[in-house]
Protein backbone atom coordinates (compact mmCIF):
# COMPACT_ATOMS: atom_id res chain seq x y z
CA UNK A 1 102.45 117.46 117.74
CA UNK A 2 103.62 113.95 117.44
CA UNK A 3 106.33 113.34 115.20
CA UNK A 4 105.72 110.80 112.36
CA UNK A 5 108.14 107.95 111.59
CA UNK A 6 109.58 107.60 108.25
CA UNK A 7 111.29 104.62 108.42
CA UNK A 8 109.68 101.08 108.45
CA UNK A 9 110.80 97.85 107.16
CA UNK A 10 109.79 96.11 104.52
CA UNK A 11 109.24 91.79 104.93
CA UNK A 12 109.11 90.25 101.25
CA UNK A 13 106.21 87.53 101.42
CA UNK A 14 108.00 85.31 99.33
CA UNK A 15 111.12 84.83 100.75
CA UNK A 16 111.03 86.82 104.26
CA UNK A 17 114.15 89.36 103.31
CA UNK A 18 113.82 92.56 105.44
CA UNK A 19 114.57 96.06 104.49
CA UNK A 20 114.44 99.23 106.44
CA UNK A 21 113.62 102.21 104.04
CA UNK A 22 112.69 105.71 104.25
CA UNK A 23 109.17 106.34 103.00
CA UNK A 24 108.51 108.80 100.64
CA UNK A 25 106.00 111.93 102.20
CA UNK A 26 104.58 113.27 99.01
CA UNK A 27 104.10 109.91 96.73
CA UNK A 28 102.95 106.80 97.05
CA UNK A 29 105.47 103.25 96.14
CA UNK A 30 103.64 101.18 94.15
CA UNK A 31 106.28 98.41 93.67
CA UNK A 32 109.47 97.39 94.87
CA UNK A 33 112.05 94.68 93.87
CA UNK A 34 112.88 92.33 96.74
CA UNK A 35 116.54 92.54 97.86
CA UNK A 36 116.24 89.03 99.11
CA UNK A 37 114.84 87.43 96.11
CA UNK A 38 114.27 89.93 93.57
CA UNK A 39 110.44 89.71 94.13
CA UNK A 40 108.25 92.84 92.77
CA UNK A 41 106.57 93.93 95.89
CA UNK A 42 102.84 95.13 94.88
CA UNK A 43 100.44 96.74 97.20
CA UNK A 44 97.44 94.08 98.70
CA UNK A 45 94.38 95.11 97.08
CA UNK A 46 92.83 97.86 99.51
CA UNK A 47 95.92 99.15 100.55
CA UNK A 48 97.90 102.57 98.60
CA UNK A 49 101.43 101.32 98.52
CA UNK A 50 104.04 98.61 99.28
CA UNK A 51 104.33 100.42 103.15
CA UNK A 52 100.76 99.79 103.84
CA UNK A 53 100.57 96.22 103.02
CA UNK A 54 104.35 94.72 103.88
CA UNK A 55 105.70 97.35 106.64
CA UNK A 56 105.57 97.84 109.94
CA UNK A 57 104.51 101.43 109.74
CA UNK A 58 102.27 102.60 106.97
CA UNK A 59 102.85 105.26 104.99
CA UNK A 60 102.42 108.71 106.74
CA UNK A 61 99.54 109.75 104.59
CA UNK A 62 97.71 106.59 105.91
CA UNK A 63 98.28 107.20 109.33
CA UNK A 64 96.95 110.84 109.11
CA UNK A 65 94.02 108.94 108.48
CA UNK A 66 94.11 110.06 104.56
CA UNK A 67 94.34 107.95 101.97
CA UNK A 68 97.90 109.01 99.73
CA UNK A 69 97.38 108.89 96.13
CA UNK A 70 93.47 109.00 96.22
């Protein structure tokens, strides 16, 4: 069994601020606030949260090949 990363780091679009956080397992995050710039991160449309569209790992339940918060 491979063990899943929970960490990945967030790039703002806006202003290119990086963050490494620890994604949540059992919810999705639909928004974050920029610690760069104070952007509100939103997911892309297609994707289920801010990990999915501006991390460099997606969120678990997307790389289980589930969708999280369907």
């Amino acid at each position: 069994m491979t063990r899943i990363s929970l960490q990945s780091t967030l790039r703002c679009p806006k202003c290119g601020h990086r963050e490494t956080l620890e994604m949540p397992t059992d919810c999705c995050r639909w928004f974050h606030a920029c610690g760069g710039c104070g952007a509100i991160l939103r997911p892309k449309p297609g994707d289920c949260c801010v990990f999915c569209s501006y991390g460099t790992h997606p969120c678990p339940p997307a790389r289980d090949g589930g969708h999280c918060c369907g």
